[in-house]
Protein backbone atom coordinates (compact mmCIF):
# COMPACT_ATOMS: atom_id res chain seq x y z
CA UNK A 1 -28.91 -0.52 -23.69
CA UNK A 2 -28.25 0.83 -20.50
CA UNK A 3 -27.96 4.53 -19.87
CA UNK A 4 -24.01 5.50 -19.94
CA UNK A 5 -22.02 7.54 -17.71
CA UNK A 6 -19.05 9.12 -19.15
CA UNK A 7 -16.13 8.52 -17.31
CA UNK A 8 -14.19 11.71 -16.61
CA UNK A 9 -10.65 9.97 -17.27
CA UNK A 10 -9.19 7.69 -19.41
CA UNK A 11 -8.14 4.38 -18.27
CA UNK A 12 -4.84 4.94 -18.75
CA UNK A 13 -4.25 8.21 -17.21
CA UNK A 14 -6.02 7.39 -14.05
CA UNK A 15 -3.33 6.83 -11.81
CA UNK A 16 0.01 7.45 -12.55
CA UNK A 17 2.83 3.98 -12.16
CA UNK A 18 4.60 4.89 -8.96
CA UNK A 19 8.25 5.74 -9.61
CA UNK A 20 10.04 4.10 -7.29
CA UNK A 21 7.68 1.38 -5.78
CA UNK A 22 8.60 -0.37 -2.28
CA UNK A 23 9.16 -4.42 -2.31
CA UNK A 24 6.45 -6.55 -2.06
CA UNK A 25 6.30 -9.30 0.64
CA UNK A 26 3.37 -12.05 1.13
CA UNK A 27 0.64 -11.71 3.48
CA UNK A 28 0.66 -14.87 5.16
CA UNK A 29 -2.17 -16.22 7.46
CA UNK A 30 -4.50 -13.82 7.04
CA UNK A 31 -8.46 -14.77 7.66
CA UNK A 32 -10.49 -13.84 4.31
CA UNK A 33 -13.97 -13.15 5.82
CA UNK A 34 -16.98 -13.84 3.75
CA UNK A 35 -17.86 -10.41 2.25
CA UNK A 36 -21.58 -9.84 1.99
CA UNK A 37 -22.81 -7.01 -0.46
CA UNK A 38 -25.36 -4.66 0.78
CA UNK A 39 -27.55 -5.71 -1.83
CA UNK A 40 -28.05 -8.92 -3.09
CA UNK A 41 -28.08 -7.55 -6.99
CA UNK A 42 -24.86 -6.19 -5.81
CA UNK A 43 -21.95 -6.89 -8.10
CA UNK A 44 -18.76 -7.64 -6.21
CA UNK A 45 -15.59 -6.74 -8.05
CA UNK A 46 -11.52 -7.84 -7.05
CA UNK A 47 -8.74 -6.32 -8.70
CA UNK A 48 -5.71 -8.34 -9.65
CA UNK A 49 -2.89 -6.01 -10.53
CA UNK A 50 -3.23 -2.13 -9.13
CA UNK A 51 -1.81 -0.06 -11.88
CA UNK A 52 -3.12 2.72 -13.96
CA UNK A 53 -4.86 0.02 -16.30
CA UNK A 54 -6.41 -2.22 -13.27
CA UNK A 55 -7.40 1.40 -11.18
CA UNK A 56 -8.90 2.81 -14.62
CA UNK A 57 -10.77 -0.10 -15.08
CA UNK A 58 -12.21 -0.25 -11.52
CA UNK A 59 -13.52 3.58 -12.27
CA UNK A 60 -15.47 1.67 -15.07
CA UNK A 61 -16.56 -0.88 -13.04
CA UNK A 62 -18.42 1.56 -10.35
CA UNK A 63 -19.63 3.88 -12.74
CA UNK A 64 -21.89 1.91 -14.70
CA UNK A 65 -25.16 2.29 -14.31
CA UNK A 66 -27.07 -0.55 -15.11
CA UNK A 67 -27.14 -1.97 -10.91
CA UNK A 68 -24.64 -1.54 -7.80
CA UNK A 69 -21.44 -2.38 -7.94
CA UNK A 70 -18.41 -2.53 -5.19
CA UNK A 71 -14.95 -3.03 -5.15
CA UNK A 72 -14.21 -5.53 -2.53
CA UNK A 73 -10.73 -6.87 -2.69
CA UNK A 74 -6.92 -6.36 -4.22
CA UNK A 75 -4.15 -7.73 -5.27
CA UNK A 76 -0.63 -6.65 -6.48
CA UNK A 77 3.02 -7.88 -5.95
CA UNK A 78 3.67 -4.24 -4.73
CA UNK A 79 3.09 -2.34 -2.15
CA UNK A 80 2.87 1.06 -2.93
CA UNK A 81 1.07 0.33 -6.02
CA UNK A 82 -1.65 -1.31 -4.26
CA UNK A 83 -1.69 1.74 -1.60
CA UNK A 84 -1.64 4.27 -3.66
CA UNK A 85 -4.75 3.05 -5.78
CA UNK A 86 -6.87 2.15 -3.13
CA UNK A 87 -6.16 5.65 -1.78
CA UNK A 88 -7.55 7.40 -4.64
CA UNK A 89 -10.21 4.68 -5.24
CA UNK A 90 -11.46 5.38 -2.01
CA UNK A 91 -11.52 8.50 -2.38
CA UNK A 92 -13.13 8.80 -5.65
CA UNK A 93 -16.22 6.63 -5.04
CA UNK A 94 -16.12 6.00 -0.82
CA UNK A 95 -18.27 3.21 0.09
CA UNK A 96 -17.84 1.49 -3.36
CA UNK A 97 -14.64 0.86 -2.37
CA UNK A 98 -14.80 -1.57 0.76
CA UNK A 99 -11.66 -2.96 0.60
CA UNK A 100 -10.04 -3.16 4.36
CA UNK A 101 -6.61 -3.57 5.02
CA UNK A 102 -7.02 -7.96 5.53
CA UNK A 103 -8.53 -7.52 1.89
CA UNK A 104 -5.39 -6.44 0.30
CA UNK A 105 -3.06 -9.25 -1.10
CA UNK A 106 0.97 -9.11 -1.81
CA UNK A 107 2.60 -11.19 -3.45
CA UNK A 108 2.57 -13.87 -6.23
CA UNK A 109 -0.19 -15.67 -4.83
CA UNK A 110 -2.49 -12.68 -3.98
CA UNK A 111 -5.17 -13.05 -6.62
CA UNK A 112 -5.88 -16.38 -5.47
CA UNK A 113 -6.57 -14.93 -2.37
CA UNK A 114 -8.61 -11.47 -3.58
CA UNK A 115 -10.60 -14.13 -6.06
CA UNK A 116 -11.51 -16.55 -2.82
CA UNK A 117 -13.03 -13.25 -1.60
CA UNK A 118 -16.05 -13.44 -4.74
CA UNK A 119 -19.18 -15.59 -4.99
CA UNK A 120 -19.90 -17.17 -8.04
CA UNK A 121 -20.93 -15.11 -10.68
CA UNK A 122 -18.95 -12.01 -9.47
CA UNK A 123 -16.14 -10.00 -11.67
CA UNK A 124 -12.32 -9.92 -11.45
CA UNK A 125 -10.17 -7.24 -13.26
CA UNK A 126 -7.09 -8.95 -14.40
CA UNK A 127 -4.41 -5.78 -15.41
CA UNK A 128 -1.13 -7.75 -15.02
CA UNK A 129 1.46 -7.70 -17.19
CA UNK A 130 -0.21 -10.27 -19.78
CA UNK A 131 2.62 -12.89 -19.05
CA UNK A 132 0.57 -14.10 -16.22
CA UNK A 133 -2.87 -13.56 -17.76
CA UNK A 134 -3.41 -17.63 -18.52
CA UNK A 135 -2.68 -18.19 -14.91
CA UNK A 136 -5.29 -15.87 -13.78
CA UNK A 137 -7.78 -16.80 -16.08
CA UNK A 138 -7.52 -20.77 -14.81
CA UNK A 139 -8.67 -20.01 -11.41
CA UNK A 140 -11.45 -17.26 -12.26
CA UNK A 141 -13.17 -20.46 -14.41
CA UNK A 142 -12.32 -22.77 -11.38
CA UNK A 143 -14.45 -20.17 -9.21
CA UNK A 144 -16.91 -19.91 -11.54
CA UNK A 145 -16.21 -16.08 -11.52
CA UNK A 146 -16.66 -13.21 -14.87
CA UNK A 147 -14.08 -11.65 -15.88
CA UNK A 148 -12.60 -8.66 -17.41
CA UNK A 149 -8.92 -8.84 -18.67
CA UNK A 150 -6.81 -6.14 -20.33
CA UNK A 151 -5.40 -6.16 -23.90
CA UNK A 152 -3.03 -8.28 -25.01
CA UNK A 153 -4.09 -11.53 -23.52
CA UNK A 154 -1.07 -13.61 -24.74
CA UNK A 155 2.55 -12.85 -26.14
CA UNK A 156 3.78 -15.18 -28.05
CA UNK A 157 2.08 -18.84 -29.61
CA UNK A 158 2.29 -21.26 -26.65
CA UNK A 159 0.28 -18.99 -24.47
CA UNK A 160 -2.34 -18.36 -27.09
CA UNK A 161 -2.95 -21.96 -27.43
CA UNK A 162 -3.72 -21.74 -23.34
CA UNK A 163 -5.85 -19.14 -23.41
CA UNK A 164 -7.81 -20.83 -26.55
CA UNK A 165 -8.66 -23.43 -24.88
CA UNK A 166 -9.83 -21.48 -21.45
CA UNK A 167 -11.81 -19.21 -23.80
CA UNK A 168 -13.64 -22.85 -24.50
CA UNK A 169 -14.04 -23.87 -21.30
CA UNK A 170 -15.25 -20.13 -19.86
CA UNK A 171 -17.88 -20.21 -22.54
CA UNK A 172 -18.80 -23.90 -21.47
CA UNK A 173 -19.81 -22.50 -17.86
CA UNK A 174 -21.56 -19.76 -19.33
CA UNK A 175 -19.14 -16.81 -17.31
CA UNK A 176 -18.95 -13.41 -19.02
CA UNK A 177 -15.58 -12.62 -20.51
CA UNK A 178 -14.60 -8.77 -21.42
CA UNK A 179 -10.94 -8.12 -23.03
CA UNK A 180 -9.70 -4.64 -23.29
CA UNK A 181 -10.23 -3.94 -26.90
CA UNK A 182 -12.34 -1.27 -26.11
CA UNK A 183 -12.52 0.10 -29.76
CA UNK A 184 -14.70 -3.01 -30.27
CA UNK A 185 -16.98 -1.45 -28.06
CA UNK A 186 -16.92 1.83 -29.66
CA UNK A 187 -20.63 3.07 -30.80
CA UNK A 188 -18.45 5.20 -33.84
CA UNK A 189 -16.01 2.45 -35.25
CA UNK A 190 -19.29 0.25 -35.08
CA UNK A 191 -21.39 2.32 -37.67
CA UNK A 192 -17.92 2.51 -39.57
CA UNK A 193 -17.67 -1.48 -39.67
CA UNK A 194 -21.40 -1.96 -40.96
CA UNK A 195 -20.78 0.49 -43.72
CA UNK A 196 -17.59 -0.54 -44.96
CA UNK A 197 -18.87 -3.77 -45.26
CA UNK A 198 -21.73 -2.82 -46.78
CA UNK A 199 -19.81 -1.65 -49.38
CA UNK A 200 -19.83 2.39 -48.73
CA UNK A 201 -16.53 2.57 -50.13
CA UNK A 202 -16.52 -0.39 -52.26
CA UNK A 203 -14.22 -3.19 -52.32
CA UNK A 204 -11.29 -3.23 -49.56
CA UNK A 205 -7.88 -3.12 -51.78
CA UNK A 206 -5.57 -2.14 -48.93
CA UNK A 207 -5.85 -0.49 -45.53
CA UNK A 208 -3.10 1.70 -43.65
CA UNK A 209 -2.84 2.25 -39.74
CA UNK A 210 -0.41 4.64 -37.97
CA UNK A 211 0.55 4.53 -34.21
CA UNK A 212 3.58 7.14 -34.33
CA UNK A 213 4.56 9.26 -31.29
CA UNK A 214 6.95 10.26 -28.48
CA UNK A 215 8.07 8.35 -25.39
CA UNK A 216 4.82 7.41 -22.92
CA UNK A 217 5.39 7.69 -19.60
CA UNK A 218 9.45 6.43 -20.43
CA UNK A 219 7.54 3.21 -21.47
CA UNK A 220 10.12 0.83 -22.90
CA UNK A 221 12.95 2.75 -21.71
CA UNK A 222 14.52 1.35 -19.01
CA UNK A 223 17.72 1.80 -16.97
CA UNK A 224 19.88 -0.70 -15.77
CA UNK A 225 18.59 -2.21 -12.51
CA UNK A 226 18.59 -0.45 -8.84
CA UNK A 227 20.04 -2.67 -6.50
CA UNK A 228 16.90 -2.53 -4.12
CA UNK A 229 15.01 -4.91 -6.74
CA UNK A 230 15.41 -8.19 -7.30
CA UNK A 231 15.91 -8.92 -10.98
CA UNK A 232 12.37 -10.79 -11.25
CA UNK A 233 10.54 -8.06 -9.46
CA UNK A 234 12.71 -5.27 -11.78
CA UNK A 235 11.43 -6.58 -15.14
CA UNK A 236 7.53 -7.38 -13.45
CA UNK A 237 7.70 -3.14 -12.72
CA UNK A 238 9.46 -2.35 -16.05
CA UNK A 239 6.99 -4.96 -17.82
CA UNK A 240 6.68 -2.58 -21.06
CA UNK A 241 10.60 -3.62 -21.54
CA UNK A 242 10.69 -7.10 -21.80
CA UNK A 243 8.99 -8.81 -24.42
CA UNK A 244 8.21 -12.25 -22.25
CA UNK A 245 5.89 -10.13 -20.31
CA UNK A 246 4.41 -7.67 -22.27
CA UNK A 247 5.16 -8.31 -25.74
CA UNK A 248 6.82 -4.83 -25.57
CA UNK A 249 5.91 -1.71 -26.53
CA UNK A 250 4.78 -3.02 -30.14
CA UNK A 251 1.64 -5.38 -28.80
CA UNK A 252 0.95 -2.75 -26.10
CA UNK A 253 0.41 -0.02 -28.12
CA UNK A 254 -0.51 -1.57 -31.69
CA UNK A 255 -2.87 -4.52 -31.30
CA UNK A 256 -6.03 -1.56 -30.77
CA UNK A 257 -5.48 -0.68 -33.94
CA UNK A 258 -4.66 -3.90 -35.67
CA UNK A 259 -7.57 -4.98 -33.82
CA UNK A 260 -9.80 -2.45 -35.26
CA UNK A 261 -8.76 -2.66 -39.37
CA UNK A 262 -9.03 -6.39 -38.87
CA UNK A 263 -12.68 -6.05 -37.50
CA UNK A 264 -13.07 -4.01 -40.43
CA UNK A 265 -11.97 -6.22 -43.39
CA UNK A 266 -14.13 -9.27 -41.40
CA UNK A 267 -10.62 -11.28 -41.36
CA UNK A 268 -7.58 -12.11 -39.57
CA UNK A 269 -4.51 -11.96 -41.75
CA UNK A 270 -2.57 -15.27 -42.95
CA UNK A 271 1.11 -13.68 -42.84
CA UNK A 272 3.44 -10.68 -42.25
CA UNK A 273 6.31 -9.58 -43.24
CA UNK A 274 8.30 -6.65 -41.83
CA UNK A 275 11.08 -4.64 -40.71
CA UNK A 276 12.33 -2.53 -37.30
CA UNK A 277 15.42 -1.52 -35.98
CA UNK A 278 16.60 0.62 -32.82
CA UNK A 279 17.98 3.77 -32.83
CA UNK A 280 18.70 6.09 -29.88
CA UNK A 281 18.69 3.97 -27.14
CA UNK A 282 21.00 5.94 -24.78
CA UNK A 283 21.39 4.09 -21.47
CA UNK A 284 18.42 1.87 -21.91
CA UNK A 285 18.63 -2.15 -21.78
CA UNK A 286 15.30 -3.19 -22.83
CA UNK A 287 14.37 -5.50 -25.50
CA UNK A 288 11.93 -2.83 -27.60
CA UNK A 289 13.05 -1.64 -31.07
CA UNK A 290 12.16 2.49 -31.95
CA UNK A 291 10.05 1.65 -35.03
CA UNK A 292 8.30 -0.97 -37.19
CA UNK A 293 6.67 -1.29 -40.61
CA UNK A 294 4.71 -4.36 -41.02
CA UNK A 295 2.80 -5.77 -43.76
CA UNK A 296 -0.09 -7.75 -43.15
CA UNK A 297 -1.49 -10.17 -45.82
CA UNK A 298 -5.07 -11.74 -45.87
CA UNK A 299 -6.14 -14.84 -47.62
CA UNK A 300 -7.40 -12.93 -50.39
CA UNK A 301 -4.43 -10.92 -51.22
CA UNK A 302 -5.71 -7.71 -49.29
CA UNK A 303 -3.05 -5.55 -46.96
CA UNK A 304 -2.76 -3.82 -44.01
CA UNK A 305 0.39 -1.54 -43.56
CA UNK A 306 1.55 -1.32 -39.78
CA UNK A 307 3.83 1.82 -39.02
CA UNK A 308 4.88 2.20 -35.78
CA UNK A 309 7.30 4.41 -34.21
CA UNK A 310 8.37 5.96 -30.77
CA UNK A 311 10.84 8.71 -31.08
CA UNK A 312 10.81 12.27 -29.71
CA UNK A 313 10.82 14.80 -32.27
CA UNK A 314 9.65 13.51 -34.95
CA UNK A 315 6.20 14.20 -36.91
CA UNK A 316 2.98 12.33 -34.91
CA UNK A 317 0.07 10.41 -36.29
CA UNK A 318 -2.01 7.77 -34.66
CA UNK A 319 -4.82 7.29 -37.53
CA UNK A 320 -6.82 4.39 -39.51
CA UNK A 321 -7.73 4.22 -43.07
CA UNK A 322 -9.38 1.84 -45.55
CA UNK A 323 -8.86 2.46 -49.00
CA UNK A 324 -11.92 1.19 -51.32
CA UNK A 325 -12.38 0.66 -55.04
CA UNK A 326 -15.05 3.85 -54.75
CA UNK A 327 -13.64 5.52 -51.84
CA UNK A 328 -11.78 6.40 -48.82
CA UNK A 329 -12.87 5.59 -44.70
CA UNK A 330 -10.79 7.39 -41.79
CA UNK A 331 -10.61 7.06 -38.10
CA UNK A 332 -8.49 9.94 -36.16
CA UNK A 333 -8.08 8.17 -33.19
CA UNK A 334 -6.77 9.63 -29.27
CA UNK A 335 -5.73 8.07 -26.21
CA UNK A 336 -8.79 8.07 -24.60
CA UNK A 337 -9.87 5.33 -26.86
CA UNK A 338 -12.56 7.77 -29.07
CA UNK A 339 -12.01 7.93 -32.60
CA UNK A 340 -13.47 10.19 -35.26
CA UNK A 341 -15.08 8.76 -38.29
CA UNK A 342 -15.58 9.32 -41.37
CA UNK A 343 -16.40 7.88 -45.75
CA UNK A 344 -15.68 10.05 -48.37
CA UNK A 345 -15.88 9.78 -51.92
CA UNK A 346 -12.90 8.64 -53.99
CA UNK A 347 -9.75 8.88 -51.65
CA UNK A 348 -9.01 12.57 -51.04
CA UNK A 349 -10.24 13.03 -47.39
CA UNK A 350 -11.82 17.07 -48.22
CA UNK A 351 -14.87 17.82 -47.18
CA UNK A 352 -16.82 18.07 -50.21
CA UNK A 353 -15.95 14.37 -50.36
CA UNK A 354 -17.17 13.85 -47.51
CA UNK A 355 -20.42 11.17 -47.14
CA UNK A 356 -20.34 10.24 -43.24
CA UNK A 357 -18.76 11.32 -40.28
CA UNK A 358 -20.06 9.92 -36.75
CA UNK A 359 -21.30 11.86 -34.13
CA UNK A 360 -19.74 12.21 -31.03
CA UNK A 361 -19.94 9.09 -28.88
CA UNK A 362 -19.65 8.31 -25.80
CA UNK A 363 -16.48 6.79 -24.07
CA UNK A 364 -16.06 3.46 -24.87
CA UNK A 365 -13.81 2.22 -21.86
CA UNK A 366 -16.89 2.98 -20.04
CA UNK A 367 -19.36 0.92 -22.92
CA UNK A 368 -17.28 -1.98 -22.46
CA UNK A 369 -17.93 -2.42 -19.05
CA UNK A 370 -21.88 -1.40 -19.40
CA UNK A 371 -22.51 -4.00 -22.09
CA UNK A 372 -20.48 -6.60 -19.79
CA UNK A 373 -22.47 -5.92 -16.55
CA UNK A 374 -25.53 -5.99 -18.87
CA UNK A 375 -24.31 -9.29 -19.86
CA UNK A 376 -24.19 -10.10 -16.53
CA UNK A 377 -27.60 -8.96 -15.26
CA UNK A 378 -29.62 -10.25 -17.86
CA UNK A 379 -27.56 -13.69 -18.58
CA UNK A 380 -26.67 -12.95 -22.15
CA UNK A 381 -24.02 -14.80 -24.35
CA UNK A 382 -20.83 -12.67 -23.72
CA UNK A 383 -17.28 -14.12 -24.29
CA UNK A 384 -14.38 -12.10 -25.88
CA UNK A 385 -11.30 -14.50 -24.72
CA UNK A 386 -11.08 -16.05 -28.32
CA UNK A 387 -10.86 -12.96 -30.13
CA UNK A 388 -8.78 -11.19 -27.60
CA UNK A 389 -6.35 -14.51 -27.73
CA UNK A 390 -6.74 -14.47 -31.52
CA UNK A 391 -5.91 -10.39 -31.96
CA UNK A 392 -3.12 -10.71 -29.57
CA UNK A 393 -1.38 -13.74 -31.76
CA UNK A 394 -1.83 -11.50 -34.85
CA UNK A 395 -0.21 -8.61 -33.04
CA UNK A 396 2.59 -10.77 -32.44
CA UNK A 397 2.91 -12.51 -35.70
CA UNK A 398 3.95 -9.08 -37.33
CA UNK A 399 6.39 -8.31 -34.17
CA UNK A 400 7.82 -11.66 -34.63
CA UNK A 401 8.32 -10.67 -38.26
CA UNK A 402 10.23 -7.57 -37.62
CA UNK A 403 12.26 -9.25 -35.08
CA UNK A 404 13.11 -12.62 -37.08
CA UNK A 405 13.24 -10.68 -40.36
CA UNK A 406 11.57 -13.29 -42.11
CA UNK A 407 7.66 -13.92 -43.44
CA UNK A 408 5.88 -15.61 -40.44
CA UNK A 409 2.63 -16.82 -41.34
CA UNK A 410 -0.34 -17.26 -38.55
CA UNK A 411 0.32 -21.08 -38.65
CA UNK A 412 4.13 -20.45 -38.19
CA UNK A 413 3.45 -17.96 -34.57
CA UNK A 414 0.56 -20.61 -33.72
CA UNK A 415 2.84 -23.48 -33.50
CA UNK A 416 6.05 -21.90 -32.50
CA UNK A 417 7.19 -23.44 -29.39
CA UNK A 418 9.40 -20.27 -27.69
CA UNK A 419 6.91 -19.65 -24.56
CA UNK A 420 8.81 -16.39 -23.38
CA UNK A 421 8.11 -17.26 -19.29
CA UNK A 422 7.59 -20.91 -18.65
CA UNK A 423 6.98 -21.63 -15.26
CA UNK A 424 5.39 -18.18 -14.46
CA UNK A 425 2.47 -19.87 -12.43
CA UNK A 426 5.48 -21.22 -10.31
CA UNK A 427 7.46 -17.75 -9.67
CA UNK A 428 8.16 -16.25 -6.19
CA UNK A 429 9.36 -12.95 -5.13
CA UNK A 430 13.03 -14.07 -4.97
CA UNK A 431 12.98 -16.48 -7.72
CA UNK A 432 14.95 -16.05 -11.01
CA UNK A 433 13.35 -14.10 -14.02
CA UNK A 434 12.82 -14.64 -17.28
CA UNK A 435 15.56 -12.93 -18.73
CA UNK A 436 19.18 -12.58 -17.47
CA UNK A 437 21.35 -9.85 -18.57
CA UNK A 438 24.93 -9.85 -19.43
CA UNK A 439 27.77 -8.66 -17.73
CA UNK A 440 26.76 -4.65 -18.66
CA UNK A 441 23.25 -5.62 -17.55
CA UNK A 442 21.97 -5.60 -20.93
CA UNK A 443 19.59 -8.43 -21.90
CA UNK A 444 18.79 -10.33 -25.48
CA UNK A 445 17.41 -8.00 -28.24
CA UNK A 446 15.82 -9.33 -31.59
CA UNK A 447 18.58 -9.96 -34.41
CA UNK A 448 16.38 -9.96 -37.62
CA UNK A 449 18.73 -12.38 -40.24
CA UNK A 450 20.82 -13.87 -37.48
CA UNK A 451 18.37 -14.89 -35.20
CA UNK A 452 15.04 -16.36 -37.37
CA UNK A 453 13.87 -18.85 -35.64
CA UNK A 454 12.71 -17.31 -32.24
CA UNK A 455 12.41 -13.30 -31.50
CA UNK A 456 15.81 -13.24 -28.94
């Protein structure tokens, strides 16, 4: 494995979401110049969406250190957000970043145009909103490019299907495919995985995850629109509001950690059942509910419990545990994606209990991208669009659950045909959204009993 670099910051936290972000108009016109790498081992990079999650993951990208790697081109649908990450990219890593003014794409057709500027065999960073994920994905395979995408990958079953079936034909040209679950990559939660199914702690009767916390960055809470956005290019900034585009703040936030107990028991579940409801909204008019409770179901009768909740004030815990026949595993997880743990004896968590506890680890947003350039370099097998497609339609199932109020089994979200944004390959900067709000500006929330057949 290749030596690994500890990134100083977390993906997340990298660059902050601007504010109050300029509109975005097309470049039209503009000569793409064949960009040639100083190099020829050199790994050219293009980043499609400039956020904190796209700008984090570039950091990744240029710190690895298994051969040279430069950003070369980038892509958003606005304009401060793509200035103000190329500012600090370029000011973390200088020549890394070669990314002049004529390679910097606005508007909805930009990554076309930041892709055109790779060869084959070169990496994009898709960190849209996850709506347009399948779009992005197409032309990467068309260009025979790698890819890295962030977490989830779809948001509701007609997408999934999509991306299933690009997964397939990625893996049939042989590109290298890396999906934001970085927990996968984590060297802790790996050890953890081998023992519980090695049967450290016995059989698996139930296992119990917690994602409970305060407002993030006023994710989710949104205020009616400013009148210097159009309504398409209001929800694309306030993505973590609308559930066509991000799944909301439920599959943002809780598909790590459904991810992880999953990859745990060896399984995906069959069903869920669960409730939610929202609480002190204030002025907001987004689609998100304060707090869910799901439970998850596997084929052989084993659960997970899902508790999520975002409220200020109230007590915190973002943890993972498996409860055994002979004992108890824990992961104490943090934002920067490293997690603590441990197997004890029996299922009080004290430390003369205690059998195992990792060591500490490395950061792995960083080991995701190592082991994907290493894929890379060397040519090795490396494809994680099915099981980022696959954890993203299990994330929804149990948000689809809570907001229908009725048991939705994997088969049920598979097949359901309510694709939250059809047409977004076609949409342009003053085209209509999604979504349209009512006459207080307030748009569609879940009903759970009146509405069961679709989430709004």
């Amino acid at each position: 494995m290749a030596k690994v670099q500890k990134a100083g910051s977390s993906r997340r936290g990298f660059i902050k979401q601007a504010g109050h972000l300029a509109g975005a108009s097309a470049l039209a016109g503009v000569a793409i110049p064949h960009v040639h790498a100083a190099e020829d081992n050199t790994i050219r990079v293009a980043l499609v969406g400039c956020g904190s999650r796209g700008s984090g993951a570039v950091v990744n990208a240029l710190s690895v250190q298994n051969g040279p790697t430069r950003l070369v081109a980038m892509a958003d649908v606005f304009a401060g957000r793509l200035s103000s990450s190329h500012k600090q990219l370029k000011q973390r890593f200088g020549d890394q970043v070669d990314v002049p003014e004529e390679r910097r794409f606005l508007g909805f057709d930009g990554y076309r145009k930041a892709m055109d500027c790779l060869r084959p065999g070169d990496v994009v960073i898709m960190a849209t909103p996850p709506a347009f994920r399948w779009v992005h994905f197409s032309y990467a395979i068309a260009k025979g490019l790698n890819v890295f995408m962030e977490k989830p990958v779809t948001v509701d079953g007609p997408t999934t299907t999509k991306m299933l079936k690009l997964a397939e034909e990625a893996s049939k040209k042989n590109l290298k495919v890396g999906v934001g679950l970085m927990w996968r990559h984590c060297a802790a939660r790996r050890q953890l995985a081998d023992r519980v199914q090695q049967g450290e702690i016995g059989d698996l009767v139930t296992m119990r995850t917690y994602r409970m916390h305060g407002h993030v960055m006023k994710r989710g809470f949104t205020e009616p629109k400013p009148d210097n956005l159009t309504e398409l290019m209001y929800q694309i900034q306030r993505f973590h509001s609308f559930l066509w585009a991000s799944g909301g703040l439920y599959s943002d936030f809780n598909i790590h950690s459904i991810d992880e107990l999953c990859w745990m028991k060896g399984a995906w579940p069959v069903e869920a059942q669960a409730t939610g409801g929202r609480h002190y909204r204030g002025d907001s008019v987004d689609q998100n509910f304060d707090n869910y409770s799901v439970e998850y179901t596997f084929a052989d009768g084993t659960k997970l419990f899902m508790y999520a909740r975002y409220m200020v004030g109230c007590e915190t815990h973002f943890d993972g545990y498996l409860d055994g026949s002979k004992g108890l595993a824990t992961i104490s997880s943090n934002t920067r994606g490293r997690g603590t743990c441990r197997t004890y004896r029996g299922h009080n968590a004290v430390k003369e209990n205690l059998i195992w506890r990792a060591p500490p680890e490395p950061n792995p947003y960083q080991l995701e991208w190592d082991h994907l350039i290493e894929a890379i370099r060397e040519d090795q097998p490396y494809n994680e669009a099915t099981r980022g497609a696959e954890a993203s339609l299990v994330t929804s199932m149990g948000r689809m659950a809570a907001h229908t109020g009725k048991v939705i089994t994997y088969d049920q979200i598979a097949s359901c045909d309510h694709e939250f944004a059809p047409g977004v390959d076609q949409f342009t900067i003053d085209g209509p959204a999604p979504l349209t709000p009512d006459a207080n500006g307030k748009y569609p929330v879940p009903q759970p009993g009146l509405v069961t057949n679709r989430e709004y």
